[in-house]
Protein backbone atom coordinates (compact mmCIF):
# COMPACT_ATOMS: atom_id res chain seq x y z
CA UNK A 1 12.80 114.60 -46.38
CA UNK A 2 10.29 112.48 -44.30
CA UNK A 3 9.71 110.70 -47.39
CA UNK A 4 12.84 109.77 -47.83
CA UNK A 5 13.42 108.82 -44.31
CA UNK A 6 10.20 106.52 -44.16
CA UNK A 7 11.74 104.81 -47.31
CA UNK A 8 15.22 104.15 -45.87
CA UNK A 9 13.11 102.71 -42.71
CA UNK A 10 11.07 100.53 -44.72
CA UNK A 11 14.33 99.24 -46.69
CA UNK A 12 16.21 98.52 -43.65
CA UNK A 13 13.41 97.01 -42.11
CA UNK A 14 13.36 94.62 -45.55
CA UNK A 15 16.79 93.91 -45.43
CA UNK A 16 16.27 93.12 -41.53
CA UNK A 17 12.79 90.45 -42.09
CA UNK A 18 14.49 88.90 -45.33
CA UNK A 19 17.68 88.23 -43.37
CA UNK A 20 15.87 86.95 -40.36
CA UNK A 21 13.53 84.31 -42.64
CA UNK A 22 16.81 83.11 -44.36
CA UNK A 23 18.47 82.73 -40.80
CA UNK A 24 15.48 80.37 -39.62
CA UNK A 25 15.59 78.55 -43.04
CA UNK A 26 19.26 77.90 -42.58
CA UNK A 27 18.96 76.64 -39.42
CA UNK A 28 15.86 74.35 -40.11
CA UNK A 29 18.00 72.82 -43.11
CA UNK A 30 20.85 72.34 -40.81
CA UNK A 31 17.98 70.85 -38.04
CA UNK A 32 17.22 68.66 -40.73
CA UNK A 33 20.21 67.51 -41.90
CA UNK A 34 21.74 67.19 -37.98
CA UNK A 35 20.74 63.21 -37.28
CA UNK A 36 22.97 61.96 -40.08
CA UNK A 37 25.73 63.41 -40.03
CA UNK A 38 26.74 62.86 -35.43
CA UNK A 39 26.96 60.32 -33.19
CA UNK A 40 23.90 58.65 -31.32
CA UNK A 41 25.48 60.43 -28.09
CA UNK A 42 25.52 63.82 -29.47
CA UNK A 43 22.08 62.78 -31.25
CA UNK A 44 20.23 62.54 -28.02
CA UNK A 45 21.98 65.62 -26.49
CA UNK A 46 20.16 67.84 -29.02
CA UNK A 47 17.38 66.18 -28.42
CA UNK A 48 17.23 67.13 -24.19
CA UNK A 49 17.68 70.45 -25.71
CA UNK A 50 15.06 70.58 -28.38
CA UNK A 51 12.79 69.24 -25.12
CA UNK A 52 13.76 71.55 -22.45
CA UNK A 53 13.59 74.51 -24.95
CA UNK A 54 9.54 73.79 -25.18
CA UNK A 55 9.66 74.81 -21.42
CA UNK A 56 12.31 77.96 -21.73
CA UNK A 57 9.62 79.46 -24.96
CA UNK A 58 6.95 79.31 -21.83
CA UNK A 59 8.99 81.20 -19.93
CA UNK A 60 9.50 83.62 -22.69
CA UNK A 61 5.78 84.62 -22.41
CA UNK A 62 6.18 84.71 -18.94
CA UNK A 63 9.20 86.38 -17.93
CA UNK A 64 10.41 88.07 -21.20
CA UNK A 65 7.18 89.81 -21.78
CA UNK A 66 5.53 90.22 -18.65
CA UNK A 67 8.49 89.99 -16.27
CA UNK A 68 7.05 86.95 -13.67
CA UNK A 69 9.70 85.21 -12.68
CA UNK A 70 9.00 81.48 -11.88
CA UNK A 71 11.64 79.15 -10.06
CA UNK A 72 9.54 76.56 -10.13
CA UNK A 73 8.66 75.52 -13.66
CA UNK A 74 10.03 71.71 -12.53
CA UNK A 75 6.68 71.11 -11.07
CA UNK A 76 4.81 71.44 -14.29
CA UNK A 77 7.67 69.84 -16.30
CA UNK A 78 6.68 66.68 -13.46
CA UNK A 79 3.38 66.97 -13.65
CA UNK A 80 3.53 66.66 -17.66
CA UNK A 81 5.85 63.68 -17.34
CA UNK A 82 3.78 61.83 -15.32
CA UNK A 83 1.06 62.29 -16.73
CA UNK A 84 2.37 61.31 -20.21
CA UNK A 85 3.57 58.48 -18.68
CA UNK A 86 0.05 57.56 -17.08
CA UNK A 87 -1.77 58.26 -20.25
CA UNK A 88 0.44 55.80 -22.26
CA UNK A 89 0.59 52.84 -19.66
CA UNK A 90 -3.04 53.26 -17.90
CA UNK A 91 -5.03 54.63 -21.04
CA UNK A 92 -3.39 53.17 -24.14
CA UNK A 93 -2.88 56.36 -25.63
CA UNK A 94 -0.36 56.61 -28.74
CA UNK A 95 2.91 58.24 -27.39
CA UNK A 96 2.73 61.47 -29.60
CA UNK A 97 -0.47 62.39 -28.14
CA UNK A 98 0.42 62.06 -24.53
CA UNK A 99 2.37 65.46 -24.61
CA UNK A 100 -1.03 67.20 -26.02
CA UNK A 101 -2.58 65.80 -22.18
CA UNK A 102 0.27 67.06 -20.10
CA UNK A 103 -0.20 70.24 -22.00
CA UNK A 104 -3.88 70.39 -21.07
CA UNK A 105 -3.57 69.07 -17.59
CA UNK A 106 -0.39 71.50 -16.72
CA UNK A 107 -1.93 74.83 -18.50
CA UNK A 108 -5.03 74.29 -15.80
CA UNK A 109 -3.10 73.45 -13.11
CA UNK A 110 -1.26 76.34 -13.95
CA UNK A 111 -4.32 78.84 -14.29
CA UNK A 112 -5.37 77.54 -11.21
CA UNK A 113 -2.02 78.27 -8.92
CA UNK A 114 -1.59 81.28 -11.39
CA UNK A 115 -5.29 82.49 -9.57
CA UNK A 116 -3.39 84.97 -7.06
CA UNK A 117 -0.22 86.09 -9.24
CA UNK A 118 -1.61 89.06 -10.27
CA UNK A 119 -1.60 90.12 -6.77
CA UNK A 120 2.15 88.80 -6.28
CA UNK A 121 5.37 90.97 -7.35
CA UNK A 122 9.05 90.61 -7.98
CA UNK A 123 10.81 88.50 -5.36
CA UNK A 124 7.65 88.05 -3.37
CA UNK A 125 6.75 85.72 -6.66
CA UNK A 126 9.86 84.26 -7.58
CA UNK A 127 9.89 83.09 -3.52
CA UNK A 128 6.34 81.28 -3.93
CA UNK A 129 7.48 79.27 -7.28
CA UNK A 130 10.30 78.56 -5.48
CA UNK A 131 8.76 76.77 -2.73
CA UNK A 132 6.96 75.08 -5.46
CA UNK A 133 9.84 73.98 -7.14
CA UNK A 134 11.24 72.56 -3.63
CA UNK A 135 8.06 70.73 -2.49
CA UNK A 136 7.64 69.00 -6.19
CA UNK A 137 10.24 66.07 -5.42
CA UNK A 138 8.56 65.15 -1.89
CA UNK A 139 4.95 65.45 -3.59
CA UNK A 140 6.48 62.70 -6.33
CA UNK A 141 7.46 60.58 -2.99
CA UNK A 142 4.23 60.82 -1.34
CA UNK A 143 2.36 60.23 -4.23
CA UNK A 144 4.06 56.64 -4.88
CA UNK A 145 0.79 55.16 -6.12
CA UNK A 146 0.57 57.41 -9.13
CA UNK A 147 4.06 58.38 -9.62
CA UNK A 148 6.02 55.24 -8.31
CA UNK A 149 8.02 56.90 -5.38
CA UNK A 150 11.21 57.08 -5.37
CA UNK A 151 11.80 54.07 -7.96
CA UNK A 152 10.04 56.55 -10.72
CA UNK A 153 7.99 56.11 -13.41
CA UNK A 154 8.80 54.50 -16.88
CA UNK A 155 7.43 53.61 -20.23
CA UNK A 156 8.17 51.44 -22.88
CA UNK A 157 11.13 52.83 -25.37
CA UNK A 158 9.51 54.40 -27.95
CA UNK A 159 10.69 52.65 -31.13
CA UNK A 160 11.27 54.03 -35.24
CA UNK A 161 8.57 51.96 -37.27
CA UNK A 162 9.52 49.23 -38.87
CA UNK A 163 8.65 51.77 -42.74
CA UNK A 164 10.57 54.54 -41.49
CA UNK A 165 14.63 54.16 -42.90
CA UNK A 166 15.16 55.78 -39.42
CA UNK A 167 17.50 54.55 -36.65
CA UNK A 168 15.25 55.24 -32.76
CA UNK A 169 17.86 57.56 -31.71
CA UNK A 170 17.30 59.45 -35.62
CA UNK A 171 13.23 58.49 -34.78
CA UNK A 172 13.16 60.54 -31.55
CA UNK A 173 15.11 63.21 -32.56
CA UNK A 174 12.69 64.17 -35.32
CA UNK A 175 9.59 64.04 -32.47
CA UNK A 176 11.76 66.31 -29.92
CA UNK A 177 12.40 68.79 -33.47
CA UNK A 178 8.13 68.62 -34.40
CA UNK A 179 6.96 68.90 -30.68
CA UNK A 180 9.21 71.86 -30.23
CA UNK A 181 8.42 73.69 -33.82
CA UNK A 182 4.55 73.30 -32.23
CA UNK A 183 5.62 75.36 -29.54
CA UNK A 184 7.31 77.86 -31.30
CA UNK A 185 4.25 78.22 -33.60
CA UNK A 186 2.02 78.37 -30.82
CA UNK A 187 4.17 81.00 -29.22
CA UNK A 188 4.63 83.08 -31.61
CA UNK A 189 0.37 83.16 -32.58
CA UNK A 190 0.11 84.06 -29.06
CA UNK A 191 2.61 87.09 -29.39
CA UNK A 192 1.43 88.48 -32.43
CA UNK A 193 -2.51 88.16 -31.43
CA UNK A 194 -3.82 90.52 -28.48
CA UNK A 195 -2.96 88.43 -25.70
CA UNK A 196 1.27 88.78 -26.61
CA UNK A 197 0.22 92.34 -27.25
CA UNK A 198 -1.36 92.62 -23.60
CA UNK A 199 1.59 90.42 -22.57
CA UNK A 200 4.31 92.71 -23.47
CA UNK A 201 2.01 96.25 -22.51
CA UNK A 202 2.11 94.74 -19.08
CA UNK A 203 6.18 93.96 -19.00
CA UNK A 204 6.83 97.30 -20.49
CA UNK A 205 4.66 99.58 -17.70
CA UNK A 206 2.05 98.13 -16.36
CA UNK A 207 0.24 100.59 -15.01
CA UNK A 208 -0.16 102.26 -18.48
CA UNK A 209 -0.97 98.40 -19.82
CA UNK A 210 -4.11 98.86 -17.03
CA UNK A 211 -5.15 102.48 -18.29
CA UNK A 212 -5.11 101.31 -21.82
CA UNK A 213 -8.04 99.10 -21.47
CA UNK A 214 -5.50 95.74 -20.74
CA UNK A 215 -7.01 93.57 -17.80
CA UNK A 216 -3.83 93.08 -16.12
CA UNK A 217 -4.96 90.20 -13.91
CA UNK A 218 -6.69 88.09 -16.54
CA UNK A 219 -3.14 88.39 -18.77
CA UNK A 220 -1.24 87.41 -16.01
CA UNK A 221 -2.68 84.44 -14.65
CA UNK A 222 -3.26 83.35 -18.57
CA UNK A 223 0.67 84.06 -18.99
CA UNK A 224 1.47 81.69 -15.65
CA UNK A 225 -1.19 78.89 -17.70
CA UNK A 226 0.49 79.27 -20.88
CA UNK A 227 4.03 78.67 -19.58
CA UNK A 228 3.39 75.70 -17.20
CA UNK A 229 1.42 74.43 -20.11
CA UNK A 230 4.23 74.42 -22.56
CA UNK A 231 6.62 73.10 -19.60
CA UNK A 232 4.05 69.87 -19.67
CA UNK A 233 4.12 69.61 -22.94
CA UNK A 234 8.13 69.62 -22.26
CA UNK A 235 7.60 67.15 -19.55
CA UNK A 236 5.82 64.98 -21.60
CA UNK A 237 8.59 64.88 -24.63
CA UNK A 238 10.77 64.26 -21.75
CA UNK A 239 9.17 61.00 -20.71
CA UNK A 240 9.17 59.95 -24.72
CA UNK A 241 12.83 61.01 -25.74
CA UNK A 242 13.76 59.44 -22.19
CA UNK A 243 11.30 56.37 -20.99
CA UNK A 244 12.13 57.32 -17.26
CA UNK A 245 11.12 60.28 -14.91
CA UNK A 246 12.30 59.69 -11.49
CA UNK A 247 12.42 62.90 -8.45
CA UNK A 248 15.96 63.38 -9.03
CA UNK A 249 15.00 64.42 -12.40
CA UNK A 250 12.68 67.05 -11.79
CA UNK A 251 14.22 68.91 -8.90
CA UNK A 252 15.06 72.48 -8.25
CA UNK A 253 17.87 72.09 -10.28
CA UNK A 254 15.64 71.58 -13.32
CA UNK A 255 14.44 75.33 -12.65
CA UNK A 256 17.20 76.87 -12.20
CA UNK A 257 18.80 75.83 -15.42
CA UNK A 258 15.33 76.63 -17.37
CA UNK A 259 15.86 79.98 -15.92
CA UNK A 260 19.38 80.15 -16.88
CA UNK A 261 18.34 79.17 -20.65
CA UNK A 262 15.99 81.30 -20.54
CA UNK A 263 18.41 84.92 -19.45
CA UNK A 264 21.67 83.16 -21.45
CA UNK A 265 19.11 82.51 -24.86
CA UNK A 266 17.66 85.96 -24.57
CA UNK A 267 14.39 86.85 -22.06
CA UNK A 268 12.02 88.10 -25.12
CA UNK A 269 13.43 86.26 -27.66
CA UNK A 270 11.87 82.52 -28.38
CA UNK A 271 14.98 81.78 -31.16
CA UNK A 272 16.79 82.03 -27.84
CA UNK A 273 14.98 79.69 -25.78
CA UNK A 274 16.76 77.00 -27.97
CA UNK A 275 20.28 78.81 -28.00
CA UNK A 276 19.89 79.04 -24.03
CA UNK A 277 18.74 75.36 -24.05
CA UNK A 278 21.65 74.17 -25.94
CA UNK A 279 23.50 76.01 -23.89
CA UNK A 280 22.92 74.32 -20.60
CA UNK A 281 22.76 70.75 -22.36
CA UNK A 282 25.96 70.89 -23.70
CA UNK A 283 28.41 73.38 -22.27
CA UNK A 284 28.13 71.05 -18.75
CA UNK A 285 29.30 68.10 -20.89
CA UNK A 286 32.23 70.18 -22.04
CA UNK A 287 33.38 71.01 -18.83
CA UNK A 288 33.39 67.48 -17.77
CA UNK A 289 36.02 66.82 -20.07
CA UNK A 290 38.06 69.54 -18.37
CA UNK A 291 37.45 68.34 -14.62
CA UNK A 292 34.62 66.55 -13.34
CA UNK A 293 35.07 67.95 -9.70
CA UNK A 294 35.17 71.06 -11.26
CA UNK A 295 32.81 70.57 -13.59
CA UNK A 296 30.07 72.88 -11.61
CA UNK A 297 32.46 76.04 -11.26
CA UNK A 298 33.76 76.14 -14.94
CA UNK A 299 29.84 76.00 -16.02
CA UNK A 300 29.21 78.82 -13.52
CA UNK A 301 32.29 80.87 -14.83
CA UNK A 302 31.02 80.46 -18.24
CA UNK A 303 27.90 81.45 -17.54
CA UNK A 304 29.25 84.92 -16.12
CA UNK A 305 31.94 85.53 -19.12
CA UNK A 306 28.39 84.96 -21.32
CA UNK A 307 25.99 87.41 -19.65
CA UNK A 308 29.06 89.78 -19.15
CA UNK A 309 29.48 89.93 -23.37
CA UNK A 310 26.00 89.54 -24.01
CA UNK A 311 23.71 91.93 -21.54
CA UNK A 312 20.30 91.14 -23.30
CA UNK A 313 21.33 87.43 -23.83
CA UNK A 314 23.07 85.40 -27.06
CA UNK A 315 20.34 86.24 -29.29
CA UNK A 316 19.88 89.72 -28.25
CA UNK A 317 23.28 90.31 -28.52
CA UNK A 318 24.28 89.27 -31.73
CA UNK A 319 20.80 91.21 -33.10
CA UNK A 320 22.54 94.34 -31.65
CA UNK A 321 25.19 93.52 -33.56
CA UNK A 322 23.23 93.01 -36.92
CA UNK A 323 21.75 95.96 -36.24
CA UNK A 324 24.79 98.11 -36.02
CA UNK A 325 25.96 96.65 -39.06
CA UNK A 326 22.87 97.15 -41.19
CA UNK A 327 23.58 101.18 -40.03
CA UNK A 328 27.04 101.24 -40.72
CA UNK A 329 26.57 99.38 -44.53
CA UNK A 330 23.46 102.47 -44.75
CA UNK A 331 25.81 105.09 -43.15
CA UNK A 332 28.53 104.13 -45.93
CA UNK A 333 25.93 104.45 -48.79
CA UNK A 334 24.89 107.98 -48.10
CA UNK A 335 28.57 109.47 -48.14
């Protein structure tokens, strides 16, 4: 009997991994296939996803696995953008490296504000990003030297080379689509080594996570690096796809709808950092079609007819569903 149950198990679990690779295969062929066949509008909408769902994987590792929330993930996607922008105008660097610096720069800034986090809980943390997130436009205005005030900041327009059979709009897609399939790589080595492990011990009880040999503090001020490191590294595709960071850009605002991605998409799930992401890109365009004064409450209402069907977000939701399925097909084999 156990035999027979461990096979079933290991069948379904088949049936669950093979349908899962052909699901991210599908979607990569339809990634690739995207830029040629829509507009240069809807082009560079996808592409503000594709960027802003680097930032929402971060805050995977941080709030999906060990439940930190952070309201204030706008700083680091500033402090990448700027200093993308500084490393391409001031150093000379080629653009497709500058999001590799804000990605360095932002995971130790991050560390080092992540220092006391451990000590921080719940609301008491979500408080202190906040106030982060606040402060980060009048920090841009103070710092007018470095970050050009209020006026912003701004690069040259990154161009398609003159060999590539590539329109720029087609160009920067394809860098928003490899920047953000580095991040999901990255993200998912980190969750399948022993620091995702230690990540997801610590959201799941963290007191047991402690008594299990996990050091609690080191994982969650390296959890609080990695995130604001991949939300420079999101900053810093910003400032490429865009040309132009200004404060307006980067304000709370910016937070709160990398926080929305990140419970519409799914909290653990990084496929849904790019559902969520797509989400808030384009469902606020949709709804300006409808009303632009009410543009605003038909997003909000959307959002709460979303999270009402799907509890665990999109992704989680529709795996549920799989799920179920996959037990009713077995259920109907063994009558």
């Amino acid at each position: 009997m156990n035999v027979t149950v461990a096979r079933k198990l290991r069948g379904q679990r088949g049936v669950t991994s093979i349908m899962k690779t052909a699901g991210v295969l599908v979607l990569l062929a339809a990634a690739l296939i995207l830029p040629f066949s829509i507009g240069s509008a809807q082009l560079f909408s996808f592409s503000h996803a594709l960027v802003l769902g680097c930032a929402v994987v971060g805050m995977v590792l941080l709030t999906g696995f060990t439940k930190q929330i952070s309201l204030g993930q706008n700083a680091f996607f500033a402090l990448g953008a700027y200093f993308a922008a500084w490393a391409i105008n001031d150093l000379g660097v080629p653009f497709f490296l500058a999001p590799f610096i804000s990605f360095v720069i932002c995971y130790i800034a991050g560390y080092l504000f992540g220092l006391p986090v451990p000590g921080i809980r719940g609301t008491y943390l979500a408080l202190i990003t906040m106030g982060l997130g606040l402060v980060t436009p009048h920090f841009i205005r103070k710092f007018d030297w470095f970050t050009g005030g209020s006026m912003g900041q701004h690069i040259d327009r990154v161009k398609a080379p003159a060999n590539v059979a590539l329109t720029t709009d087609q160009w920067l897609y394809f860098v928003c689509l490899l920047g953000f399939l580095f991040i999901v790589a990255f993200a998912k080595w980190i969750e399948q080594g022993q620091v995702g492990r230690a990540l997801k011990a610590i959201g799941d009880n963290e007191t047991a996570a402690s008594l299990s040999g996990v050091n609690v503090r080191i994982a969650k001020s390296a959890a609080f690096a990695w995130s604001a490191a991949f939300a420079g590294f999101s900053g810093g595709l910003f400032m490429i796809l865009v040309g132009y960071v200004a404060p307006g850009s980067v304000d709370m605002f910016l937070a709160i709808y990398l926080l929305a991605a990140l419970v519409i998409g799914g909290q653990n799930r990084i496929l849904g950092a790019l559902i969520g992401a797509l989400f808030v890109v384009f469902v606020p365009l949709h709804t300006q079609t409808f009303s632009d004064s009410l543009s605003g409450a038909l997003f909000g209402v959307l959002i709460i007819i979303t999270m009402l069907l799907f509890r665990e977000g999109i992704v989680g939701g529709l795996t549920l569903v799989f799920e179920r399925f996959l037990k009713l097909i077995k259920s109907k084999d063994t009558i």
